[in-house]
PDB file of N, CA and C in Angstrom:
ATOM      1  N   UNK A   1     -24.041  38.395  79.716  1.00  0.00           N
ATOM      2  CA  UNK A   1     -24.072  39.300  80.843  1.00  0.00           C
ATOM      3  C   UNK A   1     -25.443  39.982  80.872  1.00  0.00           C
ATOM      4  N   UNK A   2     -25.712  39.944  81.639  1.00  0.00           N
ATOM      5  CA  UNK A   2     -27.206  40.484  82.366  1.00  0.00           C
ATOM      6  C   UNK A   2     -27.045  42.053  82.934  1.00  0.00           C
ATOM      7  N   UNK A   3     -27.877  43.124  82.717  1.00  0.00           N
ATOM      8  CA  UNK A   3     -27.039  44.114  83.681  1.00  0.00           C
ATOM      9  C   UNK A   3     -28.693  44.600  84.057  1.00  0.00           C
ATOM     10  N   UNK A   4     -28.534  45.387  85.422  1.00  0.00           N
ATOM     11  CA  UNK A   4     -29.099  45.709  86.337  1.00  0.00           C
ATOM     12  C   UNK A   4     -29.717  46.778  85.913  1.00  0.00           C
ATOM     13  N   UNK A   5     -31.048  47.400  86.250  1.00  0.00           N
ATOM     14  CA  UNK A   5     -31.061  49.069  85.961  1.00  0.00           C
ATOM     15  C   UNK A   5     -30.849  49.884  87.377  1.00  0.00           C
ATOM     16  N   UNK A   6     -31.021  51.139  86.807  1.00  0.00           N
ATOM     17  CA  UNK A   6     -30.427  52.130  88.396  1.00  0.00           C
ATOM     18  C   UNK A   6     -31.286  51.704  89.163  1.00  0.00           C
ATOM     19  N   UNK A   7     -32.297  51.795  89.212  1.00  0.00           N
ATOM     20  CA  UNK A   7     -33.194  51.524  90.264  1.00  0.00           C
ATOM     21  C   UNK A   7     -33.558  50.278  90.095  1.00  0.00           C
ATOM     22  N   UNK A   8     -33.447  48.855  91.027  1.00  0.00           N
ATOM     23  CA  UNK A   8     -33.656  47.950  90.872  1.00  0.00           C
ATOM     24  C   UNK A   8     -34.471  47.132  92.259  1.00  0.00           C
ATOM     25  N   UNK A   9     -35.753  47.100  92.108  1.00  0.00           N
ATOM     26  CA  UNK A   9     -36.700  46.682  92.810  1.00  0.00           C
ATOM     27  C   UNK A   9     -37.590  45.917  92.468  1.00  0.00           C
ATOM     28  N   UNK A  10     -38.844  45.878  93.299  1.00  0.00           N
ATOM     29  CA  UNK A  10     -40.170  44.821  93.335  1.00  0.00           C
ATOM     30  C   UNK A  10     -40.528  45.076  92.064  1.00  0.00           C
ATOM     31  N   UNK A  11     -40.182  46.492  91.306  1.00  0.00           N
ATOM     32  CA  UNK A  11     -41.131  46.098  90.062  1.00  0.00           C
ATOM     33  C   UNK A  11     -40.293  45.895  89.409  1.00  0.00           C
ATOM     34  N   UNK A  12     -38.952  45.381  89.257  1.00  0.00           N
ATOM     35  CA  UNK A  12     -38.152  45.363  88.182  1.00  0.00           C
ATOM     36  C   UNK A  12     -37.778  43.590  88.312  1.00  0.00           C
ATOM     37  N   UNK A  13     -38.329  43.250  88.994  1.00  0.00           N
ATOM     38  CA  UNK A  13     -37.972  42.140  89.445  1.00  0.00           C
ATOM     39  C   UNK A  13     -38.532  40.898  88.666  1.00  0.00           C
ATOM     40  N   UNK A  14     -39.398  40.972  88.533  1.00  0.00           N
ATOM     41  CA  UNK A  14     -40.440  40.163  87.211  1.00  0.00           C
ATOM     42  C   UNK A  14     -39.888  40.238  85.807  1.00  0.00           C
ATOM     43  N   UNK A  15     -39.414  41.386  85.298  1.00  0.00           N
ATOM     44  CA  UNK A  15     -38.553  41.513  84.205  1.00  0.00           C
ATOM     45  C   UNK A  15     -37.235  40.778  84.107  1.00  0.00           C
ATOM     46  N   UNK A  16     -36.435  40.889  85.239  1.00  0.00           N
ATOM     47  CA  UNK A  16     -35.286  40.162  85.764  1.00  0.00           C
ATOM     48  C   UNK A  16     -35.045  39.023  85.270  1.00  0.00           C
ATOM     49  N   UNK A  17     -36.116  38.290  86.327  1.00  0.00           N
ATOM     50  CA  UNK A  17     -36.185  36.915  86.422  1.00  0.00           C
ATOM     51  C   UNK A  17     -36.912  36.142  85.026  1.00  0.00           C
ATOM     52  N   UNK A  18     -37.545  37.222  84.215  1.00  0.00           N
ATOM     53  CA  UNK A  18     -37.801  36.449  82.613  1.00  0.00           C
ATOM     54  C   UNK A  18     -36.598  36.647  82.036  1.00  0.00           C
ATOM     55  N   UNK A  19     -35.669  37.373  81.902  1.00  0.00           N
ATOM     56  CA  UNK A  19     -34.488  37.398  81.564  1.00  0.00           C
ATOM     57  C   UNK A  19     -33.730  36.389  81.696  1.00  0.00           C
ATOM     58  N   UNK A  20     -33.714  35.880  83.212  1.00  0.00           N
ATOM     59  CA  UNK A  20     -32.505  35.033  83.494  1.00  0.00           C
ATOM     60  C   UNK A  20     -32.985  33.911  83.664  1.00  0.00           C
ATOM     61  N   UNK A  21     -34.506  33.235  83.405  1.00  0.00           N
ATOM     62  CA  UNK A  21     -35.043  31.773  84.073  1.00  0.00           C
ATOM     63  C   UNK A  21     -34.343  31.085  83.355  1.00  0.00           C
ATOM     64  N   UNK A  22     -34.126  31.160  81.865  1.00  0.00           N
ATOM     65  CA  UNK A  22     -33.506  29.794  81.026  1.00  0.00           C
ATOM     66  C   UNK A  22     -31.703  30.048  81.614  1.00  0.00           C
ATOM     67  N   UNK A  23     -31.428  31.295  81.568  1.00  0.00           N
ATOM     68  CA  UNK A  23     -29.800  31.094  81.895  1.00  0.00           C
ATOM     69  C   UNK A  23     -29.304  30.419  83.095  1.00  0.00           C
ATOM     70  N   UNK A  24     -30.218  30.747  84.149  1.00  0.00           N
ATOM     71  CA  UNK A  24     -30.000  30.300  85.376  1.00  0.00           C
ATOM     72  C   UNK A  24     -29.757  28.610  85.639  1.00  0.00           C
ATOM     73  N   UNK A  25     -30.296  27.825  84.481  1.00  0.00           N
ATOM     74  CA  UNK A  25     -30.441  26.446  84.871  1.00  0.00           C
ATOM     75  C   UNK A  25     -29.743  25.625  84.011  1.00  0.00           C
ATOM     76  N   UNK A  26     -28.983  26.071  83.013  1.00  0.00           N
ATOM     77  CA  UNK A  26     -27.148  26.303  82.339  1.00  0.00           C
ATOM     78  C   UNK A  26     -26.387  25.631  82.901  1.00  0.00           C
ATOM     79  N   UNK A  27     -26.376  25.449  83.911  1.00  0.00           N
ATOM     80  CA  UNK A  27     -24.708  25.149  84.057  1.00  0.00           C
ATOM     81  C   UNK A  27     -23.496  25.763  84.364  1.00  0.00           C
ATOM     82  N   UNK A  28     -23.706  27.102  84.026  1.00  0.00           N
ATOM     83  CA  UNK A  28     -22.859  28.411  83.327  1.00  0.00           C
ATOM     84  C   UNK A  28     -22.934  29.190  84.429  1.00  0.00           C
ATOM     85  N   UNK A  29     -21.890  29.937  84.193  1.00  0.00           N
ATOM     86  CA  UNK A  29     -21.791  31.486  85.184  1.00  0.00           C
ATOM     87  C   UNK A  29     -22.494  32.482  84.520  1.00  0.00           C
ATOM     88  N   UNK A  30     -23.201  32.557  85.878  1.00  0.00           N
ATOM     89  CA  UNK A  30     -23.866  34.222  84.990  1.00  0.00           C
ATOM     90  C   UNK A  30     -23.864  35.078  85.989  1.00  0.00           C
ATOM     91  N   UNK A  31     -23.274  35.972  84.841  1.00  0.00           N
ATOM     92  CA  UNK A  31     -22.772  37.536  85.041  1.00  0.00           C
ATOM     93  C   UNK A  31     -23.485  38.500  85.026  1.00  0.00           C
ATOM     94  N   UNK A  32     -23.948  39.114  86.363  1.00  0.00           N
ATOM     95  CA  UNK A  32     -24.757  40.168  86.370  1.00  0.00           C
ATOM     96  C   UNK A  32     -23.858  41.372  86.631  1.00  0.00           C
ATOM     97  N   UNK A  33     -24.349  42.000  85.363  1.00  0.00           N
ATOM     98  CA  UNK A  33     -23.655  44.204  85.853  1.00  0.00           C
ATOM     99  C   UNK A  33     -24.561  44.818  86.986  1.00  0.00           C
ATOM    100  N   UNK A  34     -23.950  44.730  87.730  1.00  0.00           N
ATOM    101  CA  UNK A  34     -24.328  45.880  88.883  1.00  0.00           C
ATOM    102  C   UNK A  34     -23.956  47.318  89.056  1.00  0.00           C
ATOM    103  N   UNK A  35     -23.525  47.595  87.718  1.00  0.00           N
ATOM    104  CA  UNK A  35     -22.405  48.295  88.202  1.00  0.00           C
ATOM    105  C   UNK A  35     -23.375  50.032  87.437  1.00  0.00           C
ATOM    106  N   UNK A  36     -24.503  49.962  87.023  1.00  0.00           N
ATOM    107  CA  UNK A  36     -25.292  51.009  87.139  1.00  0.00           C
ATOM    108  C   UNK A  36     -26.047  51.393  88.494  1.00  0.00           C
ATOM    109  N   UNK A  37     -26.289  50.282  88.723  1.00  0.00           N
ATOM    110  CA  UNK A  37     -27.163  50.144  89.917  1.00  0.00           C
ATOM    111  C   UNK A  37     -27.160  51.117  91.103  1.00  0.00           C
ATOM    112  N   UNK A  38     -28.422  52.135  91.441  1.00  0.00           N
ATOM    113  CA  UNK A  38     -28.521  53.059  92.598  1.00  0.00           C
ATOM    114  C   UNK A  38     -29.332  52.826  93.139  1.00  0.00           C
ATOM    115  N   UNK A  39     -30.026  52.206  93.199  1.00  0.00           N
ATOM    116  CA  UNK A  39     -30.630  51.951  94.584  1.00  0.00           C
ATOM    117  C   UNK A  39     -31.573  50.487  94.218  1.00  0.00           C
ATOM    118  N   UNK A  40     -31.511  49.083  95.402  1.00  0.00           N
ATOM    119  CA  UNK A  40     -32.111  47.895  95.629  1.00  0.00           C
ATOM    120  C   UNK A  40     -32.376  47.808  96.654  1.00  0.00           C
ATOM    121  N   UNK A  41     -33.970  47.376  96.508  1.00  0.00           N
ATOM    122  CA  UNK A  41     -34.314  46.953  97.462  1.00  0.00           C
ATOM    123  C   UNK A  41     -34.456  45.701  98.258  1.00  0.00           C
ATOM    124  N   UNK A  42     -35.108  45.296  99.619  1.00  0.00           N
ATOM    125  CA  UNK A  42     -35.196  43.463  99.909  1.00  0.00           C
ATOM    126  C   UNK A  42     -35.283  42.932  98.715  1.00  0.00           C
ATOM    127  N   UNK A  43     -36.448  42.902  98.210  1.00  0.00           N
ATOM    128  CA  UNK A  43     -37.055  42.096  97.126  1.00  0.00           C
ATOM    129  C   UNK A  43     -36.334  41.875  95.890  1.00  0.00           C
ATOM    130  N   UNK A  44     -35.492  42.437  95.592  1.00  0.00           N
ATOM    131  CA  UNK A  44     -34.401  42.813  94.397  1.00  0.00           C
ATOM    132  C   UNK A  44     -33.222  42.097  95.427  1.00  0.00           C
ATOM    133  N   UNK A  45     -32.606  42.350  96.790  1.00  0.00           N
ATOM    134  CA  UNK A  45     -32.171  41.831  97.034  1.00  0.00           C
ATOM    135  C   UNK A  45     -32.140  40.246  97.344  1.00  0.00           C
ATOM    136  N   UNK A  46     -32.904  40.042  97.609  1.00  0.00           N
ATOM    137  CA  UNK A  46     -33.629  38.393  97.963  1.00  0.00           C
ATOM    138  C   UNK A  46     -33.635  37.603  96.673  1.00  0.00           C
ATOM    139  N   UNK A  47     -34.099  38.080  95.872  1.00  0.00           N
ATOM    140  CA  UNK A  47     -34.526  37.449  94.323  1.00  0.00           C
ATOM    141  C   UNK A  47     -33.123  37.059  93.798  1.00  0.00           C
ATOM    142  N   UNK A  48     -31.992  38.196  93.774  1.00  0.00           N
ATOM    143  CA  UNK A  48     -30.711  37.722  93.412  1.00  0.00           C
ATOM    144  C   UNK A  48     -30.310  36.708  94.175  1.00  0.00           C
ATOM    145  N   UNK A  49     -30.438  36.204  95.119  1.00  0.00           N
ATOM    146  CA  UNK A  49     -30.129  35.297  96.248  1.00  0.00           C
ATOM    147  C   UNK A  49     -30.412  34.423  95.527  1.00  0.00           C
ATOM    148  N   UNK A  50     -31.539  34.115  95.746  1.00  0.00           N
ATOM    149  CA  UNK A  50     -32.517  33.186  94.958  1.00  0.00           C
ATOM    150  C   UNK A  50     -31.760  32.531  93.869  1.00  0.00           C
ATOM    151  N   UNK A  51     -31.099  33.669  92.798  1.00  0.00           N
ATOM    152  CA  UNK A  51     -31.103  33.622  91.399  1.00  0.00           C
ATOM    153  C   UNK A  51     -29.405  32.818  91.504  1.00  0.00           C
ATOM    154  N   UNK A  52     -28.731  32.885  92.156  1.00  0.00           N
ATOM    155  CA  UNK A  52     -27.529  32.315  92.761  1.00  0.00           C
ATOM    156  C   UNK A  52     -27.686  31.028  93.508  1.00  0.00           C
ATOM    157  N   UNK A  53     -28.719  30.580  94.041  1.00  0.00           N
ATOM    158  CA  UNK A  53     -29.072  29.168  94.639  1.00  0.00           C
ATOM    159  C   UNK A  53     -29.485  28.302  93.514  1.00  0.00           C
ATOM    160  N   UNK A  54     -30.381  29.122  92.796  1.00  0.00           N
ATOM    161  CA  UNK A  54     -30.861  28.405  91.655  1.00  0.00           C
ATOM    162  C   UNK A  54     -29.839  27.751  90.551  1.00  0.00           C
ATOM    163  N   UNK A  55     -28.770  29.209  90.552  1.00  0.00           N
ATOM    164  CA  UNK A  55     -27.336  28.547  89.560  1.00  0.00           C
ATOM    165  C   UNK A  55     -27.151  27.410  90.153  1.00  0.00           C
ATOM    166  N   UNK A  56     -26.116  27.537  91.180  1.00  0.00           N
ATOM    167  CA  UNK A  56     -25.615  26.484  91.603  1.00  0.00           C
ATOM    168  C   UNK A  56     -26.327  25.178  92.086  1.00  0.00           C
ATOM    169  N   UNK A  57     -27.755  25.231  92.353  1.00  0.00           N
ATOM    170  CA  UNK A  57     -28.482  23.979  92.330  1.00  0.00           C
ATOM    171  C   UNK A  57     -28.097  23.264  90.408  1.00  0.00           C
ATOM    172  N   UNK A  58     -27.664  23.773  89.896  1.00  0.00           N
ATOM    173  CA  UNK A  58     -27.531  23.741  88.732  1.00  0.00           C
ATOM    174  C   UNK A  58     -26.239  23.565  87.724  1.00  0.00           C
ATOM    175  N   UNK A  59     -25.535  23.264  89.004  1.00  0.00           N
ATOM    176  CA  UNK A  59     -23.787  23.227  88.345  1.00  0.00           C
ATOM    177  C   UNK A  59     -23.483  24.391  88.235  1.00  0.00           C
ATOM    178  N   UNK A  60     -23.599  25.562  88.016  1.00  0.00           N
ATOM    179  CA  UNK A  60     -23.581  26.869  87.849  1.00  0.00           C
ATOM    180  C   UNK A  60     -22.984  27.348  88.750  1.00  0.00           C
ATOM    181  N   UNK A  61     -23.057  29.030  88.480  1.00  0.00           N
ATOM    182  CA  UNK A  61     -22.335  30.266  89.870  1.00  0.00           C
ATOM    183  C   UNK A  61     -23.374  31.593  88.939  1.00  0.00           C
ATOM    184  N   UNK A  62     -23.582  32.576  89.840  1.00  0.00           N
ATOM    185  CA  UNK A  62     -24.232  33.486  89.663  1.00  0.00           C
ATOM    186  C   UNK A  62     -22.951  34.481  90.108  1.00  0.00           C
ATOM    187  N   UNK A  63     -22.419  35.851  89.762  1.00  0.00           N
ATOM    188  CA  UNK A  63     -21.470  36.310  89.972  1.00  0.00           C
ATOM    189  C   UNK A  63     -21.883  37.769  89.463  1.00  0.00           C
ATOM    190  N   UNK A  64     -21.789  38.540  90.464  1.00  0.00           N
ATOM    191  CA  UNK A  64     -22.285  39.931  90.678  1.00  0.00           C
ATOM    192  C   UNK A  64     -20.785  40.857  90.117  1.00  0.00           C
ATOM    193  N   UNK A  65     -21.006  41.450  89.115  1.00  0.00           N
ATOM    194  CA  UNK A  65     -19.599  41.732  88.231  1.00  0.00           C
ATOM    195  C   UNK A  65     -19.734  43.288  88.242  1.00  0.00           C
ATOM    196  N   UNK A  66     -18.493  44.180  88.761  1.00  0.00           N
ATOM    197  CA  UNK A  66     -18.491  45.300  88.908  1.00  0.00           C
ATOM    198  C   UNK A  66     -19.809  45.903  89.783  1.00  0.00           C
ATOM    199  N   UNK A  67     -20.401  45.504  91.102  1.00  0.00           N
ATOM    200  CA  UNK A  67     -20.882  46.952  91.857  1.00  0.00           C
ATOM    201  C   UNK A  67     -21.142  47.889  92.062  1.00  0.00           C
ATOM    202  N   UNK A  68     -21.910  48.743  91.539  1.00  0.00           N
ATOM    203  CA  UNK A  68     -21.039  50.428  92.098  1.00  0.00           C
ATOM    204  C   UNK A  68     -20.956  50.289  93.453  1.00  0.00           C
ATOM    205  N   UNK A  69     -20.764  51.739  94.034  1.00  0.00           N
ATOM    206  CA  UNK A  69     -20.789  51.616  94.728  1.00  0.00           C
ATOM    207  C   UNK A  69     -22.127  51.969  95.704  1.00  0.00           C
ATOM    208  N   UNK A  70     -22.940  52.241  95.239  1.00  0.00           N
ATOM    209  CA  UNK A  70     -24.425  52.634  96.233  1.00  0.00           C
ATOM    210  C   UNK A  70     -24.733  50.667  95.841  1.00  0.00           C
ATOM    211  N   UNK A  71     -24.505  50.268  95.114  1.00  0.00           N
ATOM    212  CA  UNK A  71     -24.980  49.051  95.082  1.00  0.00           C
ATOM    213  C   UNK A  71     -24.237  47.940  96.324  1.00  0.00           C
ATOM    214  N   UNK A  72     -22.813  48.104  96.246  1.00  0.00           N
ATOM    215  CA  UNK A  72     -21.877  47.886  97.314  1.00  0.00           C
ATOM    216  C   UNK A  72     -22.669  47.782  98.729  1.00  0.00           C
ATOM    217  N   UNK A  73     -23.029  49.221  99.027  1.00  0.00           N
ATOM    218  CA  UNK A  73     -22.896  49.919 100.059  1.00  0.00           C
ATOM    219  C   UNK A  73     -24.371  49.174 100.524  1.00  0.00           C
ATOM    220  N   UNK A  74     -25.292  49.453  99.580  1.00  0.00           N
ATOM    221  CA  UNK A  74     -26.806  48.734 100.045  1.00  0.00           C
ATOM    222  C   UNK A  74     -26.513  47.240 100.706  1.00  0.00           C
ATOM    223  N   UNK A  75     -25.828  46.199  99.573  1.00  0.00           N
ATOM    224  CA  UNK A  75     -25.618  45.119 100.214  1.00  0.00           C
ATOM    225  C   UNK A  75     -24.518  44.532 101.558  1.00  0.00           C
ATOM    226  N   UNK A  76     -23.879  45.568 101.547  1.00  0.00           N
ATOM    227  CA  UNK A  76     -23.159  45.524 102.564  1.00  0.00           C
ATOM    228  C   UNK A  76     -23.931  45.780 103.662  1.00  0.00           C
ATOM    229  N   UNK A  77     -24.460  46.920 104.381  1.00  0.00           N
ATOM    230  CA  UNK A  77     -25.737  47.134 105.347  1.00  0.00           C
ATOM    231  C   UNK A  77     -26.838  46.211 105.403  1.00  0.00           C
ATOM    232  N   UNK A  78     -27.056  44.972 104.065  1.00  0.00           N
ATOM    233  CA  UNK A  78     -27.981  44.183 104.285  1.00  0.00           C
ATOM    234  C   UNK A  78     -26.852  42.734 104.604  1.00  0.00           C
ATOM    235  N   UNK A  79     -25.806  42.431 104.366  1.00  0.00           N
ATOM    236  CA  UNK A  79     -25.230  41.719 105.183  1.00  0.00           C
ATOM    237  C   UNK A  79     -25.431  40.411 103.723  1.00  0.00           C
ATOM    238  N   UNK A  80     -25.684  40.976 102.746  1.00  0.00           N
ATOM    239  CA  UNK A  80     -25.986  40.011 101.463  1.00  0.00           C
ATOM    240  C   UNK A  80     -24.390  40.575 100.494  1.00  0.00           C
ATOM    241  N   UNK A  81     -23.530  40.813 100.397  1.00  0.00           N
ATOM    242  CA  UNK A  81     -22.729  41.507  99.308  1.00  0.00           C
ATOM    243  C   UNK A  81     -21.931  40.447  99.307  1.00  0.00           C
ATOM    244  N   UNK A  82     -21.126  39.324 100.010  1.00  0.00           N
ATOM    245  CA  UNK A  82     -19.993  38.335  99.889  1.00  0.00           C
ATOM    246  C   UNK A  82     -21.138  37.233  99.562  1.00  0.00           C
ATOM    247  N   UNK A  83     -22.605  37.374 100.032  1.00  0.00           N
ATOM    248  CA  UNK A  83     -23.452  36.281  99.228  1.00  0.00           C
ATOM    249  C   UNK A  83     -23.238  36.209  98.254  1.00  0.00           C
ATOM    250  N   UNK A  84     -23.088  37.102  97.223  1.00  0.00           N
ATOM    251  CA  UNK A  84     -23.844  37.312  96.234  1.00  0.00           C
ATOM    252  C   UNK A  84     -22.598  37.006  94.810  1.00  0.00           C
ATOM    253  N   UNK A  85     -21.241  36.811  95.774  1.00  0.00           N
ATOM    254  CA  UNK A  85     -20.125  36.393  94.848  1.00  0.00           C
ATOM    255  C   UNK A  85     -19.613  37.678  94.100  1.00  0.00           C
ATOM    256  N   UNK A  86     -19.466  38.843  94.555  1.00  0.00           N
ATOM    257  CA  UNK A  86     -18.905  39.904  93.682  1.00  0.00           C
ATOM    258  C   UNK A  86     -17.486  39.746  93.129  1.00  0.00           C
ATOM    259  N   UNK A  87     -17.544  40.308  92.069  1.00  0.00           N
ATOM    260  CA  UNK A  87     -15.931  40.411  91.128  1.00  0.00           C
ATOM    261  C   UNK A  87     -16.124  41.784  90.594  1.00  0.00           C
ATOM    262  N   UNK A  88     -14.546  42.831  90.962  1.00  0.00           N
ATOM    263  CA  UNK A  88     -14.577  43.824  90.183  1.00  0.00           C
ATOM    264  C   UNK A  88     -13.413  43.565  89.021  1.00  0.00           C
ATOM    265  N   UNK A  89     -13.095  44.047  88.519  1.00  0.00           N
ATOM    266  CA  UNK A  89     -12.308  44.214  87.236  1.00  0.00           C
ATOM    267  C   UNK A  89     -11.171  43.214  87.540  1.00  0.00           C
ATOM    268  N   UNK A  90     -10.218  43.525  88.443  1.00  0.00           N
ATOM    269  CA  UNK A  90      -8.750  42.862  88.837  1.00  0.00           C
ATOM    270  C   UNK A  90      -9.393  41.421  89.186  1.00  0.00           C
ATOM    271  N   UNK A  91     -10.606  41.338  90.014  1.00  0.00           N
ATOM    272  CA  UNK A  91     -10.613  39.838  90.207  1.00  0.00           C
ATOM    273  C   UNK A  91     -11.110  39.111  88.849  1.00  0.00           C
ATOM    274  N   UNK A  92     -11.709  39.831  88.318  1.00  0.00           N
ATOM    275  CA  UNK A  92     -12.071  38.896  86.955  1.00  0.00           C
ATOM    276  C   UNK A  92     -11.064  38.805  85.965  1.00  0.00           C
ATOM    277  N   UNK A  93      -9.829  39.868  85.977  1.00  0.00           N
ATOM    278  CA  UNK A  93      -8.887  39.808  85.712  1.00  0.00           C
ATOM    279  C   UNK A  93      -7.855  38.514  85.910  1.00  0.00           C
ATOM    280  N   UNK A  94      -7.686  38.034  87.144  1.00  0.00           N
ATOM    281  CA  UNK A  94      -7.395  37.236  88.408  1.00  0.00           C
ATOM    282  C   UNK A  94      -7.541  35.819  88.080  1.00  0.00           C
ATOM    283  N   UNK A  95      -9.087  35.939  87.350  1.00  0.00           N
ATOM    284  CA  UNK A  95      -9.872  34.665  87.412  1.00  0.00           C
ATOM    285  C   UNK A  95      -9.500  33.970  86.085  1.00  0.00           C
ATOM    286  N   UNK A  96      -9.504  35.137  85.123  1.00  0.00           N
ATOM    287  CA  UNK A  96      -9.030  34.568  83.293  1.00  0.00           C
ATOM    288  C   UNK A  96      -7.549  34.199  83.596  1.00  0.00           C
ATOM    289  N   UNK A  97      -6.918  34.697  84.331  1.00  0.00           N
ATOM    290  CA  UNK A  97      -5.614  34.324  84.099  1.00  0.00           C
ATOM    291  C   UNK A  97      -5.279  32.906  85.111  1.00  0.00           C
ATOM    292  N   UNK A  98      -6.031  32.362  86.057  1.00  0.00           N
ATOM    293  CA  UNK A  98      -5.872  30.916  86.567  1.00  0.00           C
ATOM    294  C   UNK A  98      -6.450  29.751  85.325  1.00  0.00           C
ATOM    295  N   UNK A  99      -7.587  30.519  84.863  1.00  0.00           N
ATOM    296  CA  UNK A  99      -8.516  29.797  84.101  1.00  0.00           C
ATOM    297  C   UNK A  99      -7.236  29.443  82.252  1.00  0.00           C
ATOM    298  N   UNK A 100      -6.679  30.270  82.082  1.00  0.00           N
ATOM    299  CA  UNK A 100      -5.585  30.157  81.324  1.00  0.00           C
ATOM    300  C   UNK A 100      -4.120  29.350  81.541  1.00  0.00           C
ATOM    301  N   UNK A 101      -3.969  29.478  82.825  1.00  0.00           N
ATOM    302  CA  UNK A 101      -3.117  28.803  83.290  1.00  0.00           C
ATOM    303  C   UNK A 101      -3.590  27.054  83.696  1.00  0.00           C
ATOM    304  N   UNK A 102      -4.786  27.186  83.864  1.00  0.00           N
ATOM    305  CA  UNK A 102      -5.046  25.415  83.593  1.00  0.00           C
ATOM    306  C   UNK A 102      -4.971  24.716  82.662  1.00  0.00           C
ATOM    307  N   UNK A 103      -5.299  25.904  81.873  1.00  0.00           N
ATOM    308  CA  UNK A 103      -5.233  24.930  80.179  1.00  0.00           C
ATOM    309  C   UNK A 103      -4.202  24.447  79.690  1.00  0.00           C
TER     310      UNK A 103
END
């Protein structure tokens, strides 16, 4: 799991993406905490985009885990928040228990 800082922008964004270049091309779900997060901007917004195309070019899913809510609220007004694959608690809840039930 990857997590976000409060303020997450153009300059945090370079840090980010050294973080996540090797995870991103996995295979794997990766789990970003949003759930400090107060304020993102385009560029922070866009880059996660990005960072979710890149999963799944990759067999992968990128999955935005717990929100707050100024984080919510930003991507919602940018029309990016159901992009971006969010899960709060009950759906990841939701998700272990199908993922258990296949086995």
């Amino acid at each position: 799991m990857v997590e976000l800082p409060e303020r997450f922008d153009v300059h945090e964004v370079a840090r980010f993406e050294s973080l996540i270049a090797s995870l991103s091309t996995g295979g794997e779900v990766l789990v970003i905490d949003a759930s400090q997060v107060r304020y993102m901007d385009r560029t922070a917004m866009d880059y996660l985009l990005q960072a979710r195309l890149r999963c799944m070019d990759h067999g992968g899913d990128l999955v935005l885990w717990a929100p707050s809510v100024a984080a919510r609220v930003i991507l919602e007004l940018s029309a990016r928040y159901e992009a971006l694959n969010p899960l709060d608690e009950d759906d990841w809840q939701d998700q272990a228990a199908l993922i258990e039930d296949a086995a």
